[in-house]
Protein backbone atom coordinates (compact mmCIF):
# COMPACT_ATOMS: atom_id res chain seq x y z
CA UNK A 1 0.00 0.00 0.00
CA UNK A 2 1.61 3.55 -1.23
CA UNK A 3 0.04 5.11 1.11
CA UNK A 4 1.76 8.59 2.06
CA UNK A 5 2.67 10.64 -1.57
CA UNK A 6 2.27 10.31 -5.17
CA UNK A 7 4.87 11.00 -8.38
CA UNK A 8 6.37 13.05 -10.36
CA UNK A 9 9.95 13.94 -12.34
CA UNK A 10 13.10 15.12 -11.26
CA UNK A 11 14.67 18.50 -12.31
CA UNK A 12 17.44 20.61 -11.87
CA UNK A 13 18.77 22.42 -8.52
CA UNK A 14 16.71 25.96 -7.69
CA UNK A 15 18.23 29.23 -7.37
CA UNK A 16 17.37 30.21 -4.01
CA UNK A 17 14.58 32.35 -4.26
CA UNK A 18 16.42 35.49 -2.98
CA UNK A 19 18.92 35.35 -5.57
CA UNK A 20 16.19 35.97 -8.01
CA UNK A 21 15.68 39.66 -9.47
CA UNK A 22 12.19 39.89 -11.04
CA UNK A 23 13.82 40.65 -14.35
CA UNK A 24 15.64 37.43 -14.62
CA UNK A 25 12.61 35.79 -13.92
CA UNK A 26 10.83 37.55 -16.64
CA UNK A 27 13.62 37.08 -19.48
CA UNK A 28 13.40 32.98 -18.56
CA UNK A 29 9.12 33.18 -18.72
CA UNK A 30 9.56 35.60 -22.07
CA UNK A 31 12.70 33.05 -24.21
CA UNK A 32 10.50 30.00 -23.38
CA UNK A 33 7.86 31.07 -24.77
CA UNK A 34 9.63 33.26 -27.39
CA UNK A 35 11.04 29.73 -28.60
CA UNK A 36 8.07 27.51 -28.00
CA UNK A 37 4.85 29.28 -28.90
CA UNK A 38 4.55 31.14 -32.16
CA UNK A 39 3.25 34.64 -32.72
CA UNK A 40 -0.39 33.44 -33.95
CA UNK A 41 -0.74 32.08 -30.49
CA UNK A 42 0.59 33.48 -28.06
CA UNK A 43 -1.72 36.16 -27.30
CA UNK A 44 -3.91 33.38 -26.02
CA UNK A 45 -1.13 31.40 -24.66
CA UNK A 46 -0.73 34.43 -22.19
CA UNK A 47 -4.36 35.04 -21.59
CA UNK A 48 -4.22 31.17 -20.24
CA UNK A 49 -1.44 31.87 -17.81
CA UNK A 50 -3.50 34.84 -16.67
CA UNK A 51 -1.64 37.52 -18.07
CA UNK A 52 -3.36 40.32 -19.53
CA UNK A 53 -4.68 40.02 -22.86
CA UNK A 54 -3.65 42.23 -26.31
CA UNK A 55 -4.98 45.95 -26.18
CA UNK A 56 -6.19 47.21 -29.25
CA UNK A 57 -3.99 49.74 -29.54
CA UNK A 58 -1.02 47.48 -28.81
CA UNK A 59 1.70 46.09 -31.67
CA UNK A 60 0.78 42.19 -32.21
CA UNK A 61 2.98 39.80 -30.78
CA UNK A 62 4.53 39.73 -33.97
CA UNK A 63 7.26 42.61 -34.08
CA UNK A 64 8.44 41.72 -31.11
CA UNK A 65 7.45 38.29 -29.39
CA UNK A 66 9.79 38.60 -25.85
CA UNK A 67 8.58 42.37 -25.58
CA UNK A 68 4.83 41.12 -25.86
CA UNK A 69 5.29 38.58 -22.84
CA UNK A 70 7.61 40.55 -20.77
CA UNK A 71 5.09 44.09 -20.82
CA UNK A 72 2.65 41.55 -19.02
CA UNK A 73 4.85 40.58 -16.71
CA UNK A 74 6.17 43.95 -15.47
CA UNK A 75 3.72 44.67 -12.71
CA UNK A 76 3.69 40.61 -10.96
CA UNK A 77 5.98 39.96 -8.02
CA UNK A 78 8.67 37.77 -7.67
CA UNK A 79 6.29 35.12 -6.02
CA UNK A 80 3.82 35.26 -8.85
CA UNK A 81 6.56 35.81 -11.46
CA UNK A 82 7.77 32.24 -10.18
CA UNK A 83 3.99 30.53 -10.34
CA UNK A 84 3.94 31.63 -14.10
CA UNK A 85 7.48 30.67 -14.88
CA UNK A 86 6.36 26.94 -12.75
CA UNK A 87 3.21 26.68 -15.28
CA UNK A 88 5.26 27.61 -18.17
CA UNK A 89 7.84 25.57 -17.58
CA UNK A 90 5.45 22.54 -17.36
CA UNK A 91 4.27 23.45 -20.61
CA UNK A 92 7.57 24.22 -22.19
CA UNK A 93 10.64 23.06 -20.43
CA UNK A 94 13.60 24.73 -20.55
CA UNK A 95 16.86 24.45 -18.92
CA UNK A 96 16.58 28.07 -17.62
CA UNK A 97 13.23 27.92 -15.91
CA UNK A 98 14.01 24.40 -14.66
CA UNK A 99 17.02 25.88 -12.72
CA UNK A 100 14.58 28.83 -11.85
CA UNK A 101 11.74 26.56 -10.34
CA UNK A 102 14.04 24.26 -9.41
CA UNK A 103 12.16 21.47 -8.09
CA UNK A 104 11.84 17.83 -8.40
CA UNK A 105 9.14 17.06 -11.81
CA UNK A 106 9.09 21.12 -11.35
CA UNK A 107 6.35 21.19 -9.36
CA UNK A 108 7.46 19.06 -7.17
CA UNK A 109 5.93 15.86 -5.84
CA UNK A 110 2.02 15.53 -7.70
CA UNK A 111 -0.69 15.04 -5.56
CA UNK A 112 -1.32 16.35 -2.07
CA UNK A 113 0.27 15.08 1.17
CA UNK A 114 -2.50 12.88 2.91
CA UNK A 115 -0.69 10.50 5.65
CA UNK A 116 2.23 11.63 7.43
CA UNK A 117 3.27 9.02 9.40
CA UNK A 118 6.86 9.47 11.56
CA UNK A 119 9.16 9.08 14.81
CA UNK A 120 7.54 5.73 15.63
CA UNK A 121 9.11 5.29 19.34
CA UNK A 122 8.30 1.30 19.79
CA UNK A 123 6.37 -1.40 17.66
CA UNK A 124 5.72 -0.37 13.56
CA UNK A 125 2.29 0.83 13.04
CA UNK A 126 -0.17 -1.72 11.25
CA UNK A 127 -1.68 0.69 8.24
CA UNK A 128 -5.06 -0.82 6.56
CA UNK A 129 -7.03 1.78 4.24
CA UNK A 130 -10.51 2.46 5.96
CA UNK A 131 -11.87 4.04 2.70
CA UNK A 132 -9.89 3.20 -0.48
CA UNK A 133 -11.93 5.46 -2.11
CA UNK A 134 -11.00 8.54 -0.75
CA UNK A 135 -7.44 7.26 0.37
CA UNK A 136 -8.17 7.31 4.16
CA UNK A 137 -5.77 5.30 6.33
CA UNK A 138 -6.32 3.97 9.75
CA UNK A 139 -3.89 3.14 12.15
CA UNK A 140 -5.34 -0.16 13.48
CA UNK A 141 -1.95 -1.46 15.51
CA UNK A 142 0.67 0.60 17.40
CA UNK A 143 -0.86 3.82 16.84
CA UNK A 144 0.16 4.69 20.20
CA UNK A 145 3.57 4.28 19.45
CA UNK A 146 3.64 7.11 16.35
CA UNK A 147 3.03 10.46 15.42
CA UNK A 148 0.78 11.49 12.41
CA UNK A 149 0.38 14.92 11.58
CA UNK A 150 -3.14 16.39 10.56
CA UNK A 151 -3.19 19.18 9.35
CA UNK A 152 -2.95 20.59 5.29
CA UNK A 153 0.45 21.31 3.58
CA UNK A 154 1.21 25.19 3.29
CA UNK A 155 2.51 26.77 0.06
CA UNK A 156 5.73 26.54 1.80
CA UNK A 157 6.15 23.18 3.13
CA UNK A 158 6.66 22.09 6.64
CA UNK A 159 8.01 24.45 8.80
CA UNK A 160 9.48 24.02 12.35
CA UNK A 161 7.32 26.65 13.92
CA UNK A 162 4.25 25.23 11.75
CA UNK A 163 5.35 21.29 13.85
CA UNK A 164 5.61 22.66 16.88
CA UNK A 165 2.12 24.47 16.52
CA UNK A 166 0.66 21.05 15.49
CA UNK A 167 3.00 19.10 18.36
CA UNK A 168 1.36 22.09 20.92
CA UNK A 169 -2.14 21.34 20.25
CA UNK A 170 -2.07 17.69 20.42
CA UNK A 171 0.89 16.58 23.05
CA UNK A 172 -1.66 16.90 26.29
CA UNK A 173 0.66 19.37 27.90
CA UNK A 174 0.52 22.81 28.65
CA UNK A 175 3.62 25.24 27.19
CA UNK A 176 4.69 28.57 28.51
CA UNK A 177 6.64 29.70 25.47
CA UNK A 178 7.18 28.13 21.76
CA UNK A 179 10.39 26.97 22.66
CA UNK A 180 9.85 24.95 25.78
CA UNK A 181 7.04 22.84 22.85
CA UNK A 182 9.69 22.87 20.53
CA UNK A 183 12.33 21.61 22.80
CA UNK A 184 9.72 18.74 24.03
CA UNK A 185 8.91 17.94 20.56
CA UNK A 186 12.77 17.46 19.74
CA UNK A 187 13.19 15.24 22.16
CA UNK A 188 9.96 13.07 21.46
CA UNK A 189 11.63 12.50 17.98
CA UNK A 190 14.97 11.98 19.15
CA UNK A 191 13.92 9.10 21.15
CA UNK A 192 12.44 7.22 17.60
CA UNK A 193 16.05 7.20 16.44
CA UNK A 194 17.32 5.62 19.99
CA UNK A 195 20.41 2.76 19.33
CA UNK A 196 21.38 5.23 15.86
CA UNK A 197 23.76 7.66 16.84
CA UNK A 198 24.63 8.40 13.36
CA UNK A 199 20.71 9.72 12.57
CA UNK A 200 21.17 11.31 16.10
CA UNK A 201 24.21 13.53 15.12
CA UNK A 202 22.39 14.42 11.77
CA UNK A 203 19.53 15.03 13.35
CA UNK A 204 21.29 17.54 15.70
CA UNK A 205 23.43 19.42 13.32
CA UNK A 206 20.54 20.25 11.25
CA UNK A 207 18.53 21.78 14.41
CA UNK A 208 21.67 23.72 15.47
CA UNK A 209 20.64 25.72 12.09
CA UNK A 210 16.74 26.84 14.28
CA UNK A 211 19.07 29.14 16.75
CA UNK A 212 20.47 31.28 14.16
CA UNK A 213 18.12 30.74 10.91
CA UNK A 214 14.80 30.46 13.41
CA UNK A 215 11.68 28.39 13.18
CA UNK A 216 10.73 29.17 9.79
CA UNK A 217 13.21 26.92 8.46
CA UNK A 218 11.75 23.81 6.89
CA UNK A 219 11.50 20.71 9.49
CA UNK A 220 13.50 17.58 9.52
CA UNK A 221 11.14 14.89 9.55
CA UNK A 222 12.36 11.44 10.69
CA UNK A 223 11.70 8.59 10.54
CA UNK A 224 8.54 8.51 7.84
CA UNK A 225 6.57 5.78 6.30
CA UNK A 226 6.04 5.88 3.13
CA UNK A 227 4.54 2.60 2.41
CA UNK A 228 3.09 -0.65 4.37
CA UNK A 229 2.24 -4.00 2.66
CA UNK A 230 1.46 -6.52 5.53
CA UNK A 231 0.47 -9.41 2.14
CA UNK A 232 3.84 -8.63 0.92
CA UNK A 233 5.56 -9.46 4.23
CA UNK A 234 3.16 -12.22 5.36
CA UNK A 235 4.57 -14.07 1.64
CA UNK A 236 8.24 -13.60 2.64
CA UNK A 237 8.49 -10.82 0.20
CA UNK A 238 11.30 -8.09 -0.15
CA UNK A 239 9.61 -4.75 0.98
CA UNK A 240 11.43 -2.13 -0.58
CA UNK A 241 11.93 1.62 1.13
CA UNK A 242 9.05 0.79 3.85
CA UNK A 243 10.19 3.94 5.98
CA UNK A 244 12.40 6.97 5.21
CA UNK A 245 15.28 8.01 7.12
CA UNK A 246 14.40 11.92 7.16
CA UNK A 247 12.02 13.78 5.24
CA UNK A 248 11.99 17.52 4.59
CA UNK A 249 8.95 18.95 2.86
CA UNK A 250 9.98 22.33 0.86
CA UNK A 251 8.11 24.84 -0.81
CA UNK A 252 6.67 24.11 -4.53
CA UNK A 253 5.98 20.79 -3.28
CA UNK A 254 9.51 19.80 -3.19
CA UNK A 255 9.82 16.51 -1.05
CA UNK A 256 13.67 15.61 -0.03
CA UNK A 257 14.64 12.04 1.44
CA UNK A 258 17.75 11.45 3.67
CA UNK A 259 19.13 8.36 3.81
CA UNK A 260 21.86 7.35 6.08
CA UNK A 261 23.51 3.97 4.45
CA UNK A 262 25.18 1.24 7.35
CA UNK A 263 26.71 -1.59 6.68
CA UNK A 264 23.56 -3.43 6.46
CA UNK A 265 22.26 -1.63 2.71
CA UNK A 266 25.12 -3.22 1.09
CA UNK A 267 26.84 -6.02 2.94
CA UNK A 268 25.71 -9.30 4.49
CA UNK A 269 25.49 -9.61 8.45
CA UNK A 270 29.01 -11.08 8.22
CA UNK A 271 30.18 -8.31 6.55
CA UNK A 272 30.44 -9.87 2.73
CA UNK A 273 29.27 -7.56 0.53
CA UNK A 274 25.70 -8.15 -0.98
CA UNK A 275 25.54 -7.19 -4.27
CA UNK A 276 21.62 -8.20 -4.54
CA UNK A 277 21.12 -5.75 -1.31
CA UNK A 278 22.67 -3.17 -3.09
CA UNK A 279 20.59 -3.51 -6.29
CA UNK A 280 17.69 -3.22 -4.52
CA UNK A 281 18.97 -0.10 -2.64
CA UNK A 282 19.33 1.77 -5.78
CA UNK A 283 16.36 0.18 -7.72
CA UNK A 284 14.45 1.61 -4.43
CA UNK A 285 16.12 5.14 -4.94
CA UNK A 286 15.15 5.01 -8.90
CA UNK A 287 11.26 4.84 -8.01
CA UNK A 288 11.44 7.66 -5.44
CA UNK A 289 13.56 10.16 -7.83
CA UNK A 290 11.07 9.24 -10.81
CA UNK A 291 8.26 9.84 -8.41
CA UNK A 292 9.27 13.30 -7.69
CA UNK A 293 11.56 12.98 -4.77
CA UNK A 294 15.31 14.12 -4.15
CA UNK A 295 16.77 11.56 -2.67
CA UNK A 296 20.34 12.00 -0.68
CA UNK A 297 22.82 8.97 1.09
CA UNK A 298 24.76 9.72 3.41
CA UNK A 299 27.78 6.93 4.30
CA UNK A 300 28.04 5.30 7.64
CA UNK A 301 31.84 6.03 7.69
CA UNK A 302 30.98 9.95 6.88
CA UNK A 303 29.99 10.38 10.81
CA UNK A 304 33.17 8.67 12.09
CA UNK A 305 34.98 11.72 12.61
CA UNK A 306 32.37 14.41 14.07
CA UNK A 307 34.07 17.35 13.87
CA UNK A 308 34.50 17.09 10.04
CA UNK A 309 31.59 15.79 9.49
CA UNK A 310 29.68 18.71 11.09
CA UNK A 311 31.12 20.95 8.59
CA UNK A 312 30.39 18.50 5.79
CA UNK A 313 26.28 18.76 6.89
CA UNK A 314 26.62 22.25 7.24
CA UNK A 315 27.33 23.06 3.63
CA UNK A 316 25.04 20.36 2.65
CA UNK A 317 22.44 22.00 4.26
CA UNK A 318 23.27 25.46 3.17
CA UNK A 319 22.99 24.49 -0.59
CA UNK A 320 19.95 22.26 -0.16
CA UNK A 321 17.84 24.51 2.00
């Protein structure tokens, strides 16, 4: 049962959004369509990315084709600049607005977020769907044992400060300030990576980056199922990415996996490596990425030395975030 997300295609890095002057947004939106759409149409072809349609005293599209999109673009900011350029760009992909939009099948992951499952703390949860229909899950074992969070997906992703609000209102406790929540709500998910001090460290680092970046920053989800088969298991089947290490949910519905590889993804219990294990790693990884996920491995021996490996996350972080 896929029971969290749905698919899409992966793309190019983004700019960070602040880099972006509104003008280089609007010369990627105007060349795309400058070298996709001809003059005939695109008067329309603007009208359907609701744009404002010709004047009549206005020169047709066809003197000037990049001057025609770009005067209907002068007045948007940089926010709707970047929903046009994402609905152009799934129209007409280029290179440029790729890079601009910059996230995985463009728009990210399709479909909405409906089951977000995490930080189990003691037995796996036992998932059956309730109402296939309408793709409602219910929790029918272990429930206790797991957090699921409720509540709609912003524009923006999951946030920190958004987490805690949701940990606030549901935890049965009383909390004089954000911070003491957000400190309780760290340590509840700590405790679901107990016996892995290598998630633990990660795990860490990254929340170092709240005290100077603040609670806006997206959260670091661990921890996450993302799909539960009990016919599979009950036949002695493989099943294939059943939980993922750490999610972050980004803006644009940009979805990014963290995977932190032991010994035991490639290698036998004796320590002979396991080249079927492997394959299925990967062939695991190929289904996420073409389903609209980044997807990022991170090497047991990388957390061996913790002081250089805290500098390695750092800049990770910094470029992905």
């Amino acid at each position: 049962m896929d029971a969290m997300f749905g698919g899409g295609a992966p793309a190019p890095p983004a700019l960070p959004a602040t880099t972006l002057s509104r003008a280089v947004v609007r010369d990627a939106i105007a060349d795309a369509l400058w070298q996709h759409v001809s003059a005939g149409e695109l008067a329309d072809i603007c009208v359907s990315y609701g744009l404002e349609p010709q004047t009549p005293d206005e020169d047709p599209p066809m003197s000037s084709k990049r001057s025609y999109v770009k005067r209907r673009l002068r007045s948007l900011s940089r926010e709707a600049l970047l929903d046009v350029a994402r609905s152009v760009h799934e129209d007409y992909p280029t290179p440029t607005l790729a890079q601009l939009v910059g996230s995985p099948g463009y728009r990210g992951v399709d479909g909405e977020l409906k089951n977000l499952i995490f930080a189990a703390n003691g037995p796996k949860p036992k998932i059956v769907f309730s109402d296939a229909i309408n793709n409602t899950i219910d929790i029918v074992e272990n429930g206790d044992y797991c957090l699921v969070y409720d509540r709609s997906l912003a524009e923006n992703g999951l946030t920190w400060r958004e987490l805690v609000s949701w940990w606030s209102s549901q935890a049965g406790k009383t909390y004089a300030c954000e911070r003491d929540a957000a400190v309780d709500l760290y340590e509840r998910l700590r405790v679901s990576m107990d016996g892995n001090g290598a998630e633990q460290f990660l795990f860490g680092e990254y929340c170092k980056r709240y005290g100077t970046d603040g609670f806006d920053q997206p959260a670091l989800i661990p921890q996450v199922y993302l799909h539960y088969d009990p016919y599979t298991r009950r036949t002695g089947g493989t099943l294939l990415r059943q939980r993922m290490d750490f999610l972050l949910l980004l803006p644009a519905r940009r979805r990014v996996v963290l995977e932190l590889d032991g010994v035991q993804h490639y290698a036998h219990d004796d320590g002979r490596a396991d080249p079927r294990r492997y394959a299925r790693m990967v062939a695991a990884d190929r289904e996420l990425q073409l389903a609209g996920y980044e997807v990022h491995h991170f090497g047991g021996q990388e957390f061996v030395d913790r002081q250089a490996a805290s500098a390695k996350l750092a800049d990770f972080f910094t470029h992905l975030i």
